[in-house]
C-alpha atoms as a PDB file:
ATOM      1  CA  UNK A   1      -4.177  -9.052  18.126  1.00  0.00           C
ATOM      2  CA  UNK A   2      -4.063 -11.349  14.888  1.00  0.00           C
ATOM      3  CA  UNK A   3      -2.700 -14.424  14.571  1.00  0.00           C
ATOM      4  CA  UNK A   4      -4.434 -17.808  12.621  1.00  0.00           C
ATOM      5  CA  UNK A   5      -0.702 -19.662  12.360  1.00  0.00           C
ATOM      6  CA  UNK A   6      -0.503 -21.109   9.060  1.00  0.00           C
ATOM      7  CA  UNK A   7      -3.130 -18.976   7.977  1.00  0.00           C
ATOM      8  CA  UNK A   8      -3.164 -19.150   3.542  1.00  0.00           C
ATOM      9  CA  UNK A   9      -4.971 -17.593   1.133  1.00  0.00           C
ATOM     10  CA  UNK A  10      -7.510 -20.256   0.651  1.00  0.00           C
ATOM     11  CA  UNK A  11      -9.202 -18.988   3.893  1.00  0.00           C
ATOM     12  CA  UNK A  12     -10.244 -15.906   2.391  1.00  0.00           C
ATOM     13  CA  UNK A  13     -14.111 -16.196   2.450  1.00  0.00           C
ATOM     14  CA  UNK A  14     -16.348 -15.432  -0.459  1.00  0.00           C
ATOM     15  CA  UNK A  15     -15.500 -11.852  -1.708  1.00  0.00           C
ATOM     16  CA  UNK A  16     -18.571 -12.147  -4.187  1.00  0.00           C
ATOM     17  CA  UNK A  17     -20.231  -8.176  -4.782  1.00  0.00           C
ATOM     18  CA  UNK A  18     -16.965  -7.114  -2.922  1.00  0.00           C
ATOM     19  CA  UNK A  19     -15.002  -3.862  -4.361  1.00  0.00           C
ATOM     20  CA  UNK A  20     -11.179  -3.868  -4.230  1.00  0.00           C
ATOM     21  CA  UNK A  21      -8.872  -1.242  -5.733  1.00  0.00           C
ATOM     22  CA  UNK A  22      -5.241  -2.685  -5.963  1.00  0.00           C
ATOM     23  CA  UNK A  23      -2.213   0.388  -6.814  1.00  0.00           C
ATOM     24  CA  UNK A  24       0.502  -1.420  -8.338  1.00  0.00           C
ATOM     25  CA  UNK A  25      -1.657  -4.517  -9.291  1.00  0.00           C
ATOM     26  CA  UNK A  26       0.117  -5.575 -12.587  1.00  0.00           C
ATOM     27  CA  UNK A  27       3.342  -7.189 -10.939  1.00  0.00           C
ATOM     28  CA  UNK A  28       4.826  -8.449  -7.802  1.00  0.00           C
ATOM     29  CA  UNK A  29       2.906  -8.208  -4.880  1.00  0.00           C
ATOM     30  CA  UNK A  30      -0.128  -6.095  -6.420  1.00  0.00           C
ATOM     31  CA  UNK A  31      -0.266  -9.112  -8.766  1.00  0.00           C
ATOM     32  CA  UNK A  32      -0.712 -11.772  -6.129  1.00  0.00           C
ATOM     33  CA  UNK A  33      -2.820  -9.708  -4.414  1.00  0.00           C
ATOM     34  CA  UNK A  34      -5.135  -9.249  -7.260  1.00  0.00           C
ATOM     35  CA  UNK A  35      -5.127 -12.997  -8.460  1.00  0.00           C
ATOM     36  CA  UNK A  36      -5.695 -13.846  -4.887  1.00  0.00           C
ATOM     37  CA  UNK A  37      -8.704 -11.738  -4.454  1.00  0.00           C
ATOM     38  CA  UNK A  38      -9.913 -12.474  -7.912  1.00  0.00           C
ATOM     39  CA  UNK A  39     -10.006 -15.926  -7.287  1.00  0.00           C
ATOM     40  CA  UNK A  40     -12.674 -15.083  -4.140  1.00  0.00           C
ATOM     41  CA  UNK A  41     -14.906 -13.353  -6.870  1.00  0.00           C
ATOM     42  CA  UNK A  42     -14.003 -10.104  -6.118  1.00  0.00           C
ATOM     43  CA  UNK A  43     -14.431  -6.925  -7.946  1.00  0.00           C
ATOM     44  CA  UNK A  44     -10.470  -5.929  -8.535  1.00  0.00           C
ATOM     45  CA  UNK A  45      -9.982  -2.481 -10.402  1.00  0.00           C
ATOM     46  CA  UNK A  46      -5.914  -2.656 -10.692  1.00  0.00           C
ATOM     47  CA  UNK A  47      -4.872   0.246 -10.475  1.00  0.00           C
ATOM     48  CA  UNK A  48      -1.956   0.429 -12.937  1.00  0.00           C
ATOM     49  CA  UNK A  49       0.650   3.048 -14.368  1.00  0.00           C
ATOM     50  CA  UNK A  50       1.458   1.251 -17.580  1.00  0.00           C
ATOM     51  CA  UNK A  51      -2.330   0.562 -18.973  1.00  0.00           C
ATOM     52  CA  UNK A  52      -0.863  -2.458 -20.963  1.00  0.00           C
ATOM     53  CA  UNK A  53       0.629  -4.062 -18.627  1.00  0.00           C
ATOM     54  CA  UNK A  54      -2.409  -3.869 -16.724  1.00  0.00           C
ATOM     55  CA  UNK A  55      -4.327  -5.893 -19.177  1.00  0.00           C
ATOM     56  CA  UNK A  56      -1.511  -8.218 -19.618  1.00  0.00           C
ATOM     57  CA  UNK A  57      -2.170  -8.671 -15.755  1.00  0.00           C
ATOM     58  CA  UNK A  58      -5.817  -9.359 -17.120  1.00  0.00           C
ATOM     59  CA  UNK A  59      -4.985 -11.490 -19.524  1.00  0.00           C
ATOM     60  CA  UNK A  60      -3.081 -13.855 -17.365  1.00  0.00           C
ATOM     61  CA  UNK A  61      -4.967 -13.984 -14.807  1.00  0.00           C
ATOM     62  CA  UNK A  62      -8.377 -14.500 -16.645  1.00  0.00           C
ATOM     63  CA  UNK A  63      -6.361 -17.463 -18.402  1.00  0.00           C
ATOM     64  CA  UNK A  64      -6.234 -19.556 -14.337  1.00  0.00           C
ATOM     65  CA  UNK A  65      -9.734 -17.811 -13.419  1.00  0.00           C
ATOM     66  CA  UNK A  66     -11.866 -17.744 -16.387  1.00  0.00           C
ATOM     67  CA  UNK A  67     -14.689 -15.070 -15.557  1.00  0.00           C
ATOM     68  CA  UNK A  68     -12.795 -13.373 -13.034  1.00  0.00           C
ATOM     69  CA  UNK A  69     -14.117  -9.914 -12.578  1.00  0.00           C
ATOM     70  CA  UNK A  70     -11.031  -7.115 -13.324  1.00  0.00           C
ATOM     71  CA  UNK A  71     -11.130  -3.631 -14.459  1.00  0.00           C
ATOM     72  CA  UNK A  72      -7.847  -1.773 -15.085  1.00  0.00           C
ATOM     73  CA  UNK A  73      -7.618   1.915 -14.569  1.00  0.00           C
ATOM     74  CA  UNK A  74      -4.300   4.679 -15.196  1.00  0.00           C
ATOM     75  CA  UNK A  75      -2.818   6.121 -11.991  1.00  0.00           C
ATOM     76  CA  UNK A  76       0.406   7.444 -11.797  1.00  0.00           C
ATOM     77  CA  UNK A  77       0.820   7.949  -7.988  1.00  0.00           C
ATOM     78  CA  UNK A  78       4.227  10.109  -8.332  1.00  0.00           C
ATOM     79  CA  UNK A  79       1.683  12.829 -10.213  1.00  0.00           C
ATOM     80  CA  UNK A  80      -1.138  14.302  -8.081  1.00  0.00           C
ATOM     81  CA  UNK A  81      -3.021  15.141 -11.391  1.00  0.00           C
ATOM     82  CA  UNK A  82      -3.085  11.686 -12.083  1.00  0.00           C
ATOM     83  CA  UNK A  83      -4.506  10.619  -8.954  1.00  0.00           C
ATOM     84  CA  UNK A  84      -7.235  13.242  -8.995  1.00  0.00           C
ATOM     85  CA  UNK A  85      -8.443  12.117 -12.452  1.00  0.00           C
ATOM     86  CA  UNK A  86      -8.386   8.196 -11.219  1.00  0.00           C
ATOM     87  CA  UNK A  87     -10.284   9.360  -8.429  1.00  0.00           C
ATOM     88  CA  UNK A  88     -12.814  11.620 -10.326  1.00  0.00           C
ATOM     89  CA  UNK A  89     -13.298   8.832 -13.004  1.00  0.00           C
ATOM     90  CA  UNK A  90     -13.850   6.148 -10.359  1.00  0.00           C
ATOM     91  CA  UNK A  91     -16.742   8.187  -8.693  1.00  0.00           C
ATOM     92  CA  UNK A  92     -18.368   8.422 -12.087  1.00  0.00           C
ATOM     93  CA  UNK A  93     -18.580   4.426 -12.182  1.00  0.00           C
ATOM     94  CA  UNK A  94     -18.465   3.389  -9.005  1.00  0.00           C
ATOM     95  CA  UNK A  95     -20.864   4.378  -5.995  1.00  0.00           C
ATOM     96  CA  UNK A  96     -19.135   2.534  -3.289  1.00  0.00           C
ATOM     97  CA  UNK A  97     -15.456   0.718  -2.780  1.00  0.00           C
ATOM     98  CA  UNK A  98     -14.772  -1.685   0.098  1.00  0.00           C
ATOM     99  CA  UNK A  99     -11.137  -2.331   0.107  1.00  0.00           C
ATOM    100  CA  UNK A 100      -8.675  -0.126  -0.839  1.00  0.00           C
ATOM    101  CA  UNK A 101      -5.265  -1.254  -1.134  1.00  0.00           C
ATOM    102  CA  UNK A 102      -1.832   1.140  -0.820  1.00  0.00           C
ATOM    103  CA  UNK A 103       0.134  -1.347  -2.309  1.00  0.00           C
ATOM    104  CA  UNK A 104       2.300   0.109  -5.311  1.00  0.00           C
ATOM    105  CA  UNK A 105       6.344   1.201  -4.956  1.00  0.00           C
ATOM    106  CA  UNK A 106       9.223   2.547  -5.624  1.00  0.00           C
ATOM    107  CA  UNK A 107      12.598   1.731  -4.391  1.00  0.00           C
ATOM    108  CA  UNK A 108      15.773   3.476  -4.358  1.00  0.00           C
ATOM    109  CA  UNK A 109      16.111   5.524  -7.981  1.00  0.00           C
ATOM    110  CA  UNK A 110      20.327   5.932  -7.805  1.00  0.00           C
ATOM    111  CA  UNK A 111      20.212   9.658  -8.628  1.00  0.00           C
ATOM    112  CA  UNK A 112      17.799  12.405  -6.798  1.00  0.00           C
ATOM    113  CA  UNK A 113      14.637  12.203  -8.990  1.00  0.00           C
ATOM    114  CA  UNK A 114      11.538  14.630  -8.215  1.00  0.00           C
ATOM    115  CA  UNK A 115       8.031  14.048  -9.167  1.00  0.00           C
ATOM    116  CA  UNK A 116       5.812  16.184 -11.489  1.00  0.00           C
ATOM    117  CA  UNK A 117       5.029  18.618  -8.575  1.00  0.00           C
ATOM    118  CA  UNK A 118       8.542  18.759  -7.622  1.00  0.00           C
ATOM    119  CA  UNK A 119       8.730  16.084  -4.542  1.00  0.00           C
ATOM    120  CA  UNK A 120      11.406  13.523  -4.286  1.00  0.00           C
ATOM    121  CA  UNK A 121      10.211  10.252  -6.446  1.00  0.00           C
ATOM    122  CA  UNK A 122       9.925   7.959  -3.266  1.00  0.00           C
ATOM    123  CA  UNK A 123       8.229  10.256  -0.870  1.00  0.00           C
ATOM    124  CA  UNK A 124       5.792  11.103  -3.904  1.00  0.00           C
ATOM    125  CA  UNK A 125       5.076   7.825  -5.344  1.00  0.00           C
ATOM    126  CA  UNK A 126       5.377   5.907  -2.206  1.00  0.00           C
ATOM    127  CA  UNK A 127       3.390   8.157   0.428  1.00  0.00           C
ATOM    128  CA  UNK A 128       2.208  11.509  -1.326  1.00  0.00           C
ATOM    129  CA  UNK A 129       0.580   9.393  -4.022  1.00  0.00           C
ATOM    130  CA  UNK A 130      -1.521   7.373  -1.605  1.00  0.00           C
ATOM    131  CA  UNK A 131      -2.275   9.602   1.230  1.00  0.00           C
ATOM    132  CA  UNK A 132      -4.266  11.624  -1.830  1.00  0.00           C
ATOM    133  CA  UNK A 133      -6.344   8.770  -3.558  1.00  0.00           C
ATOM    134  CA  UNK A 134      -6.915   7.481  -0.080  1.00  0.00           C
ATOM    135  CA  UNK A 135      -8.313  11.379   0.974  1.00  0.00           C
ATOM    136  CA  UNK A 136     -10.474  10.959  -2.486  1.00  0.00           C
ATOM    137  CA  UNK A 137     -11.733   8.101  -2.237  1.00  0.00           C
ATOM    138  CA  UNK A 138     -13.140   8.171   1.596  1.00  0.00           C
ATOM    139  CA  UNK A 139     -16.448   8.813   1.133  1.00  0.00           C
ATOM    140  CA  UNK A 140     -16.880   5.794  -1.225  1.00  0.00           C
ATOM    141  CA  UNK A 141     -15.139   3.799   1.063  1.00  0.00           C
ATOM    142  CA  UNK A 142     -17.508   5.149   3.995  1.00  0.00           C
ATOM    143  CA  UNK A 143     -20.809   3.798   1.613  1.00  0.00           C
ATOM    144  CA  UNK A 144     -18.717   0.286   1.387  1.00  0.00           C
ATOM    145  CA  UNK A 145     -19.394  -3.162   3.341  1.00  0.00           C
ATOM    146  CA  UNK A 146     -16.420  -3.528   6.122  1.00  0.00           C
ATOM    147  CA  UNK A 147     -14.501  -0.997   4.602  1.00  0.00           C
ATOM    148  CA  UNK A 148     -10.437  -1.122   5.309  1.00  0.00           C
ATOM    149  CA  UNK A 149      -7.877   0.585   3.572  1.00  0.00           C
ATOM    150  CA  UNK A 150      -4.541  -1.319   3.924  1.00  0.00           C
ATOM    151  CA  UNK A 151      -1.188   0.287   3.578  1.00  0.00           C
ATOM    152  CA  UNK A 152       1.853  -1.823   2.579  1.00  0.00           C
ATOM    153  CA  UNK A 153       5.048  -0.465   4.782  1.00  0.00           C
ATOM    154  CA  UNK A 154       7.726  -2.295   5.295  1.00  0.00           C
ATOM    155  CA  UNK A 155      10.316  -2.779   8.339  1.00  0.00           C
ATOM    156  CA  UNK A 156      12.501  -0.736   6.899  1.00  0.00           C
ATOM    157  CA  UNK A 157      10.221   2.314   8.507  1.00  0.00           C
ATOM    158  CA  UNK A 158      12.066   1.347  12.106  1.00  0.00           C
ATOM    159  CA  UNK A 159      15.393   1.983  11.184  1.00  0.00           C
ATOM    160  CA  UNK A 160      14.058   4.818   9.257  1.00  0.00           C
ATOM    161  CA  UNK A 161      13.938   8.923   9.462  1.00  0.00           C
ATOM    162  CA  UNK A 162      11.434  11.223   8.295  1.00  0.00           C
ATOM    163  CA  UNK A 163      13.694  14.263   6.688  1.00  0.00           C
ATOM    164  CA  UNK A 164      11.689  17.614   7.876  1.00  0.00           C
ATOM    165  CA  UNK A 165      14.297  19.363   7.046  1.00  0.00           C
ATOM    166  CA  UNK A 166      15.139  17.996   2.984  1.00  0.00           C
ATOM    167  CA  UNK A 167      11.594  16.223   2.146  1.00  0.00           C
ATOM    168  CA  UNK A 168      12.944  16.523  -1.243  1.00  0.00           C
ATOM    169  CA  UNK A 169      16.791  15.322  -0.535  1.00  0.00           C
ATOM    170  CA  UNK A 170      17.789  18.732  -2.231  1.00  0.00           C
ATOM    171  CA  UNK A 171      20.616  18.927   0.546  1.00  0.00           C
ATOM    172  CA  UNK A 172      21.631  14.981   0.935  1.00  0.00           C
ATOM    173  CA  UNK A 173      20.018  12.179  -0.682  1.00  0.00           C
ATOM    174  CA  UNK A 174      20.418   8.854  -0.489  1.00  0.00           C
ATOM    175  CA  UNK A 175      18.389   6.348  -2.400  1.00  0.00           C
ATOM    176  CA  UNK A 176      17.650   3.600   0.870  1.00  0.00           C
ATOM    177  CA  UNK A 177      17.797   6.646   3.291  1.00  0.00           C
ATOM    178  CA  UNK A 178      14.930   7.818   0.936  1.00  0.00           C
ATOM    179  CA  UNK A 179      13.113   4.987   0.348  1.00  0.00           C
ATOM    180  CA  UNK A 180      12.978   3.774   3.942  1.00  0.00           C
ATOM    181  CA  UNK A 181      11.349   7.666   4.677  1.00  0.00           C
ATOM    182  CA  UNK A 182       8.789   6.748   2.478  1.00  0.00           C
ATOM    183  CA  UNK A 183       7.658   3.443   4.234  1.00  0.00           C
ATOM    184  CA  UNK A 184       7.904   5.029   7.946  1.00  0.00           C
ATOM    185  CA  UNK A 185       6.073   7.859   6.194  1.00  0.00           C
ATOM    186  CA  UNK A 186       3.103   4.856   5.315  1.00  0.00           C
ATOM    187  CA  UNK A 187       3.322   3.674   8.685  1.00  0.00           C
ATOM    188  CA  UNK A 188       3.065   6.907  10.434  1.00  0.00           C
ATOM    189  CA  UNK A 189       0.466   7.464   7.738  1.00  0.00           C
ATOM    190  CA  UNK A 190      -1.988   4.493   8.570  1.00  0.00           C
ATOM    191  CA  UNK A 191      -1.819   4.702  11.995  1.00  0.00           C
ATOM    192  CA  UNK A 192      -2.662   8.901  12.061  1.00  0.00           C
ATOM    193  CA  UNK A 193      -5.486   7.675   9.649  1.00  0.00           C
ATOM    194  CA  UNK A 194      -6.672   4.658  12.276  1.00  0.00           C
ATOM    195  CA  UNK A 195      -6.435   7.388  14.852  1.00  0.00           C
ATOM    196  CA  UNK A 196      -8.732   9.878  12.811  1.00  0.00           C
ATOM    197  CA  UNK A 197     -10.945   7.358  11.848  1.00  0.00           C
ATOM    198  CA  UNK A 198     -11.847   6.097  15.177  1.00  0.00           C
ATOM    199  CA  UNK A 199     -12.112   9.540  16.811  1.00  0.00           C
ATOM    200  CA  UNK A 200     -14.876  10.435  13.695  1.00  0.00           C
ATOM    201  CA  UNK A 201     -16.646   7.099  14.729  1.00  0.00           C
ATOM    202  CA  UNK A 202     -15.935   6.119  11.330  1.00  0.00           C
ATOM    203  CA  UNK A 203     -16.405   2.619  10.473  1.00  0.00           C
ATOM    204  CA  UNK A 204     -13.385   2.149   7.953  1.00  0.00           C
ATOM    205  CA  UNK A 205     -10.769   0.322   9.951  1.00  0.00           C
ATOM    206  CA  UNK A 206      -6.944   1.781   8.760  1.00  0.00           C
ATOM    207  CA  UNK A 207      -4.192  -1.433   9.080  1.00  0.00           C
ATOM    208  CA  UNK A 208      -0.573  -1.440   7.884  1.00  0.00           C
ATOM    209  CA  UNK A 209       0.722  -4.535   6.700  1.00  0.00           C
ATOM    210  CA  UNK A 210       4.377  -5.684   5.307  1.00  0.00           C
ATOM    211  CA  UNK A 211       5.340  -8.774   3.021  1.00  0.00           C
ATOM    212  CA  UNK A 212       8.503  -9.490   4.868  1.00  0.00           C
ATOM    213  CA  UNK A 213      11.599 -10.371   2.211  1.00  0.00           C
ATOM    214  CA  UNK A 214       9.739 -10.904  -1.062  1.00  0.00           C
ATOM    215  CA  UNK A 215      11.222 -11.533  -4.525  1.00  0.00           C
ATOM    216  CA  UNK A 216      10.111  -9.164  -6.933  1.00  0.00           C
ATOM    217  CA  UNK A 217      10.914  -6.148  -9.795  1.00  0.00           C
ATOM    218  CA  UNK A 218      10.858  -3.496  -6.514  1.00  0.00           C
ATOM    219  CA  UNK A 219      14.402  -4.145  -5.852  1.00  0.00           C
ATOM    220  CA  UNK A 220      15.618  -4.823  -9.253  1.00  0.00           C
ATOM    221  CA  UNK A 221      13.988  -2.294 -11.814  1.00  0.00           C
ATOM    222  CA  UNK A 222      15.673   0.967 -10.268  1.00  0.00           C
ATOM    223  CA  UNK A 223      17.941   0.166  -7.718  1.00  0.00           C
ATOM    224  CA  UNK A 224      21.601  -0.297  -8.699  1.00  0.00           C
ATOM    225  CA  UNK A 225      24.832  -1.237  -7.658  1.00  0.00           C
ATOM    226  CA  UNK A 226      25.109  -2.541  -3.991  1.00  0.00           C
ATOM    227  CA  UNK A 227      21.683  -2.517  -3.210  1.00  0.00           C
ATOM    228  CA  UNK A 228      20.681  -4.329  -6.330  1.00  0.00           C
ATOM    229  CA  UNK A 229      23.515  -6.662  -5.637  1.00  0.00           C
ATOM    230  CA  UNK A 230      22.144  -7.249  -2.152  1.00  0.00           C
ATOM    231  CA  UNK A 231      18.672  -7.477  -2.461  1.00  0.00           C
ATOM    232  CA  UNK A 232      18.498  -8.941  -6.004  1.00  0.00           C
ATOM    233  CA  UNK A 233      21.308 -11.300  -5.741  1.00  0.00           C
ATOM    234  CA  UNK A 234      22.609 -12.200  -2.285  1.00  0.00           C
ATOM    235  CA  UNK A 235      19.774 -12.384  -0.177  1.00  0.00           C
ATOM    236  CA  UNK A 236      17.226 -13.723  -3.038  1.00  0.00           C
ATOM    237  CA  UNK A 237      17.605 -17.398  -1.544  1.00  0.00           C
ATOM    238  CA  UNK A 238      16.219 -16.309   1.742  1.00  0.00           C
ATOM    239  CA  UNK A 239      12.956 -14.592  -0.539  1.00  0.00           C
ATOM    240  CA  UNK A 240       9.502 -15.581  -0.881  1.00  0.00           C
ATOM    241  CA  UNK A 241       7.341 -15.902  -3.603  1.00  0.00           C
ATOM    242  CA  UNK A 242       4.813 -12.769  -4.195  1.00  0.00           C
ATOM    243  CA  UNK A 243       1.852 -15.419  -3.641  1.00  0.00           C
ATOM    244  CA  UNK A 244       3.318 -15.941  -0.245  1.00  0.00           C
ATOM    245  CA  UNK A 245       4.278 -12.193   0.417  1.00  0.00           C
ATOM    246  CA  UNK A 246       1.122 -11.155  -0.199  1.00  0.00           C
ATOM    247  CA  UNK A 247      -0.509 -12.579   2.488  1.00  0.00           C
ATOM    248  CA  UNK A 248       0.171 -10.215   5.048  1.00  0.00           C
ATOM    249  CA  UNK A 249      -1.890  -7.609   3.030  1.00  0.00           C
ATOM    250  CA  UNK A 250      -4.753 -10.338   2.147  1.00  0.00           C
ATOM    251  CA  UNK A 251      -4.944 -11.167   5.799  1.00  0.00           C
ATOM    252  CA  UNK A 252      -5.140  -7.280   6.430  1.00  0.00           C
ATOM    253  CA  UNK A 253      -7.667  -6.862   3.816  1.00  0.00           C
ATOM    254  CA  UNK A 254      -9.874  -9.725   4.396  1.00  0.00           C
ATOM    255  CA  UNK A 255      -9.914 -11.466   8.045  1.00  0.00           C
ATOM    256  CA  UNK A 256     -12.708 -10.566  10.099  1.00  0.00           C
ATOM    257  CA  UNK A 257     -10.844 -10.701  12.993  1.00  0.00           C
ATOM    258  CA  UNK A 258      -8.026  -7.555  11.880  1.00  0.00           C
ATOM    259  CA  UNK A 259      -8.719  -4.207  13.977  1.00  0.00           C
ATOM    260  CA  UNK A 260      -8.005  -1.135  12.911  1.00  0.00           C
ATOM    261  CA  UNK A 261      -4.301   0.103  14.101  1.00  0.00           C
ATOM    262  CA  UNK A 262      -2.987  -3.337  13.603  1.00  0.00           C
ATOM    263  CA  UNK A 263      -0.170  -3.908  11.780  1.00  0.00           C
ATOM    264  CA  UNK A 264       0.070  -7.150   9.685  1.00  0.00           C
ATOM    265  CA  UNK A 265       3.442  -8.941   8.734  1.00  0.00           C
ATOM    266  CA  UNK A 266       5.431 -12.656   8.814  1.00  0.00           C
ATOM    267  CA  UNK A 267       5.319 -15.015  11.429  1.00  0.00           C
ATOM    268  CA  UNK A 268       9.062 -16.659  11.082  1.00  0.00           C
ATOM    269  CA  UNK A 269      12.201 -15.168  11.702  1.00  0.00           C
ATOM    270  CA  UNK A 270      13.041 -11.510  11.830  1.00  0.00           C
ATOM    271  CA  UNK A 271       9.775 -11.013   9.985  1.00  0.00           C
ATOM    272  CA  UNK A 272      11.215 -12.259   6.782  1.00  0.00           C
ATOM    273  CA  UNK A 273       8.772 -14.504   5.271  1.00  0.00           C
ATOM    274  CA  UNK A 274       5.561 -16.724   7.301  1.00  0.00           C
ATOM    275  CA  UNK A 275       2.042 -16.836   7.963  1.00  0.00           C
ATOM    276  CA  UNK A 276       0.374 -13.696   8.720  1.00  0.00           C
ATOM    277  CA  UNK A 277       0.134 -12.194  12.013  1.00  0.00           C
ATOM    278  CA  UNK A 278       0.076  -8.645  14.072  1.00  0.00           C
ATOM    279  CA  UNK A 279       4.052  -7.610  14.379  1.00  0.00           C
ATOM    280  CA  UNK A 280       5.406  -4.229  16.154  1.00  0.00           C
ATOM    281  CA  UNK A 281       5.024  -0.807  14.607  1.00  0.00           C
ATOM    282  CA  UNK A 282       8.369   1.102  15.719  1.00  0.00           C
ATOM    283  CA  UNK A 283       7.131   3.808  18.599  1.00  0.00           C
ATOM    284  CA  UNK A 284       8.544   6.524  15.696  1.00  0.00           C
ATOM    285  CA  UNK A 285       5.924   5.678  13.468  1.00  0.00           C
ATOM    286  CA  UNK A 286       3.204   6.312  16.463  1.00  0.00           C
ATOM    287  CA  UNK A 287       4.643   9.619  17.633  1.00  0.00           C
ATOM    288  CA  UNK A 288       1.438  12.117  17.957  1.00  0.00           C
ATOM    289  CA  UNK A 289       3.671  14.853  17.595  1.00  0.00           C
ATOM    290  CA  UNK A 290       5.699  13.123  14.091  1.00  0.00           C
ATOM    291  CA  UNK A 291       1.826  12.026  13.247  1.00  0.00           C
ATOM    292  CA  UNK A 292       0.690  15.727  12.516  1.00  0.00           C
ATOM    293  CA  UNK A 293       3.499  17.693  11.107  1.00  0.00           C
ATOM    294  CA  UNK A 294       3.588  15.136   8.639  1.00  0.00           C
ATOM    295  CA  UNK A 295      -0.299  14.691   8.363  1.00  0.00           C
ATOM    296  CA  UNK A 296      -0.439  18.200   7.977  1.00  0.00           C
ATOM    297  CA  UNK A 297       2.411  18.765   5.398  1.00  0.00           C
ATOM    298  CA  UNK A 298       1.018  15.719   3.217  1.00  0.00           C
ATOM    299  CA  UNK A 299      -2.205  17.977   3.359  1.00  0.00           C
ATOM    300  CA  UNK A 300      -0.431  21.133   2.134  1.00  0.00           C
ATOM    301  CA  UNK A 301       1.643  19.154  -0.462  1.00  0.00           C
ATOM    302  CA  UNK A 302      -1.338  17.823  -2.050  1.00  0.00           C
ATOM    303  CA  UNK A 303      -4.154  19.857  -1.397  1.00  0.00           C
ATOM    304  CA  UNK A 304      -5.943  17.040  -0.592  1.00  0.00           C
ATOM    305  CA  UNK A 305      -7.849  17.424   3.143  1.00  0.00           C
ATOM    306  CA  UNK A 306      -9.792  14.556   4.699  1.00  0.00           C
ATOM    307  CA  UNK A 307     -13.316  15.116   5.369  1.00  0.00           C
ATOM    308  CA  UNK A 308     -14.322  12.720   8.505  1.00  0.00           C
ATOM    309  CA  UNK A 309     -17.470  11.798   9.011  1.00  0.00           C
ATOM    310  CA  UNK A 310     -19.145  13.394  12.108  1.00  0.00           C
ATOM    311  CA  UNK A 311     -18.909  11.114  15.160  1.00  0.00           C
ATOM    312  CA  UNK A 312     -22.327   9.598  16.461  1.00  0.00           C
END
């Protein structure tokens, strides 16, 4: 179990000849993330939708780290296509990646949206999106140095459900009934792949982390109306910055001492905001049985089947 109380960024060893990819790395939390592990001398390839505002990300943080060492690439993780050509192009460049991290989000669209394959926005961008790249990209991360992939939930995913029965919210949607079955669908999703990884002997370790109650454009930029009001408005003054909600996934990504299973997420109260440290996954999102229809389904969804390394 992890816990260094009062454990900051500034910890983070040298991450010199280290290769992170970032999803949503030009705002919020993927920002922080990115500046944080820039500032290490990492490797960062943000992985961006909006190419622009990926080198704006560039821009400003090259102007507080001159020389830091950024590449941004186009994913759109709500389109599978897109993820298979981020994924094919990265190969080409890269031989190895040590850290990946599921980090980019949607939250609650107001109206029933469906991706370019036809799955509900959330579920696709939030879950679909990532299981794939993170499928892709395996055997680069099996040729990395202490190779993790870290997968942002939230704790939303325990008062969450996982729809069998309306994936796509064709018969009832809601837009936070949605969005929290995307985040139990990450949770449920890095612990299956912690599971799988440690039967295949595999040394990639799988940890979930959350950022606790963290101000950014995730609760502003789609949501409307009451949940806007209440997550953008009312409850901002209990918010913390993305450089401190970001730490959860740094400490994920980057302590030696974080095993694989563990999930990473605030120290203070009700898991709001604090220094990293291992918090509860809800018994849902460990359920074998939940574990591998969904495992399986995300497989059939997006053609996209994990090849394990043999175990020794």
């Amino acid at each position: 179990m992890s816990n260094q109380r009062g454990w900051t960024a500034e910890q983070i060893s040298d991450l010199s000849k280290r290769v992170f990819v970032v999803t949503g790395a030009n705002s919020g939390l993927g920002l922080a993330t990115t500046r944080a592990l820039a500032r290490k001398g990492a490797h960062v390839i943000l992985a961006v939708r909006d190419e622009a505002k990926g080198r704006a990300a560039v821009a400003q943080i090259t102007a507080e780290i001159p020389g830091a060492d950024l590449e941004v690439r186009r994913v759109d993780l709500a389109d599978l296509d897109s993820v298979r050509d981020f994924s094919d192009q990265l190969h080409a460049d890269h031989a190895r990646l040590d850290v990946l991290v599921n980090n980019a989000g949607l939250m609650a669209p107001p109206s029933r949206t469906l991706s370019a394959q036809g799955y509900e926005v959330q579920f696709a961008a939030n879950h679909l999106g990532h299981f794939a790249l993170t499928g892709l990209l395996l055997d680069l991360l099996e040729a990395g140095d202490d190779p993790r992939v870290v997968t942002v939930s939230s704790p939303n995913h325990r008062q969450a459900t996982l729809f069998f029965d309306d994936l796509t919210g064709e018969q009832k949607y809601s837009p936070m009934g949605y969005y929290n079955q995307s985040k139990l669908a990450n949770a449920v999703f890095g612990w299956q792949l912690h599971q799988r990884l440690t039967t295949a002997g595999s040394s990639i370790r799988s940890v979930l982390a959350h950022p606790g109650y963290t101000s950014t454009n995730l609760q502003t930029s789609t949501p409307t109306g009451m949940v806007k009001f209440l997550f953008g408005r009312l409850l901002l003054p209990l918010a913390q910055t993305p450089d401190q909600g970001a730490l959860s996934t740094l400490f994920a990504a980057t302590a030696p001492g974080v095993q694989g299973g563990e999930f990473i997420g605030p120290d203070g109260m009700a898991e709001l905001r604090g220094a990293p440290k291992t918090v509860e996954l809800a018994p849902r999102a460990a359920d074998a049985e939940s574990g591998r229809r969904l495992w399986d389904l995300s497989e059939e969804m997006t053609s996209v089947r994990f090849t394990f390394p043999a175990a020794a």
